[in-house]
Protein backbone atom coordinates (compact mmCIF):
# COMPACT_ATOMS: atom_id res chain seq x y z
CA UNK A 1 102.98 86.90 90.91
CA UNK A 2 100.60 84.43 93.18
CA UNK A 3 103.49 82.73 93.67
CA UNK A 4 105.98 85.09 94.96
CA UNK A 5 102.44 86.29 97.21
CA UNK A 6 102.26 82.80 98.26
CA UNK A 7 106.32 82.98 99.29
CA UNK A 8 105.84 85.97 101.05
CA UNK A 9 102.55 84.32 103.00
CA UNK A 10 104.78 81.66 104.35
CA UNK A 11 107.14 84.03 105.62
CA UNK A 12 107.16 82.84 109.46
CA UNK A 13 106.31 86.30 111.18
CA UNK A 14 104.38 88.90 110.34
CA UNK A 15 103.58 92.96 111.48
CA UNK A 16 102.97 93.48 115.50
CA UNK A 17 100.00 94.00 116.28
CA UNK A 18 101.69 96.46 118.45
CA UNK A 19 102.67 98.61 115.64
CA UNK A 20 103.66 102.15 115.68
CA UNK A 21 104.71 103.07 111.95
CA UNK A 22 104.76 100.10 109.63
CA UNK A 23 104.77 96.97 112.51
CA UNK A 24 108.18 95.56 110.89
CA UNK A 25 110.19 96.00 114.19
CA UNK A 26 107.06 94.77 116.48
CA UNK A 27 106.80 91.87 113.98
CA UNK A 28 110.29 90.94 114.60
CA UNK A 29 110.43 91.40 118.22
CA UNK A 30 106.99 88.97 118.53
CA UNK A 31 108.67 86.38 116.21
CA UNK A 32 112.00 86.60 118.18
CA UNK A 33 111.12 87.54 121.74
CA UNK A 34 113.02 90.65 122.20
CA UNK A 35 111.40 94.03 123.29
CA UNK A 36 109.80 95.85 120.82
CA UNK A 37 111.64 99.06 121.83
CA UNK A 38 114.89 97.89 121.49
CA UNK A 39 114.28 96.94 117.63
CA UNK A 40 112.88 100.04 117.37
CA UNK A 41 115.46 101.69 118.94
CA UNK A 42 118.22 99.73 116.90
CA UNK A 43 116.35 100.22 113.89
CA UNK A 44 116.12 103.91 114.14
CA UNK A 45 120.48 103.81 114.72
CA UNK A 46 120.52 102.22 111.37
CA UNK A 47 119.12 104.72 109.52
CA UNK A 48 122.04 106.84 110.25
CA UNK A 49 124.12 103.98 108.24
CA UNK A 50 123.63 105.09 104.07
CA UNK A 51 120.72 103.31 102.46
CA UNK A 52 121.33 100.03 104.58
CA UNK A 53 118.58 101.22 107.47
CA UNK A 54 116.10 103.37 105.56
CA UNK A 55 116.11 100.55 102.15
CA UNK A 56 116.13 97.40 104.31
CA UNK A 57 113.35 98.76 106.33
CA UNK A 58 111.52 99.89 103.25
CA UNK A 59 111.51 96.21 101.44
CA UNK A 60 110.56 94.79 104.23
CA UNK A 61 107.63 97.03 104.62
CA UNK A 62 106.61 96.10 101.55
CA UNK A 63 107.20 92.22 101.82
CA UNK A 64 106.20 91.29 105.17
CA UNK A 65 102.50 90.09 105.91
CA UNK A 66 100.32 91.82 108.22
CA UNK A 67 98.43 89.60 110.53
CA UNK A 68 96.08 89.10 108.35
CA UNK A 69 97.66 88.14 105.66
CA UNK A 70 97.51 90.69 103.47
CA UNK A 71 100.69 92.47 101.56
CA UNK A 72 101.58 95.64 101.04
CA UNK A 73 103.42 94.83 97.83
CA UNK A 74 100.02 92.78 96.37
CA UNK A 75 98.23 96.24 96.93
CA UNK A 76 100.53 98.27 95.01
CA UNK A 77 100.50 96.36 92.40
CA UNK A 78 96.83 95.63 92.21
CA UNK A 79 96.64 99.82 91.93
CA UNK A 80 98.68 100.12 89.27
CA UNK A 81 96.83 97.60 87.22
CA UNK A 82 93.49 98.95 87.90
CA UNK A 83 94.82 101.99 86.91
């Protein structure tokens, strides 16, 4: 798995600082230069599509780095075997 971690790390953008929920569409506007809103706001329209909008956003919660490197995934996992 410290390889896929390691994949994920290089990933070149990671969670807004500017986050309101899970920093995915603040993350994407900082990487691309587009307003944070208007990812938002397109994000939120495709949730209305079936599984598309609510599962894409949901992987890449758990995939994307947060500024400091950490992952969501790594922390699930790490839970489960501790468990």
């Amino acid at each position: 798995m410290e390889t896929v971690y390691r994949a994920l790390r290089a990933i070149p953008f990671r969670r807004g600082p500017r986050r309101w929920v899970g920093g995915v569409c603040a993350g994407l506007a900082d990487r691309f230069g587009w307003d944070a809103n208007i990812v938002r706001l397109v994000t939120l329209v495709s949730f209305l599509l079936p599984v598309l909008g609510i599962g894409a956003y949901l992987v890449l919660w758990l995939i994307v780095p947060w500024v400091d490197n950490s992952l969501p995934l790594q922390r699930i996992v790490r839970s489960f075997r501790g468990r």
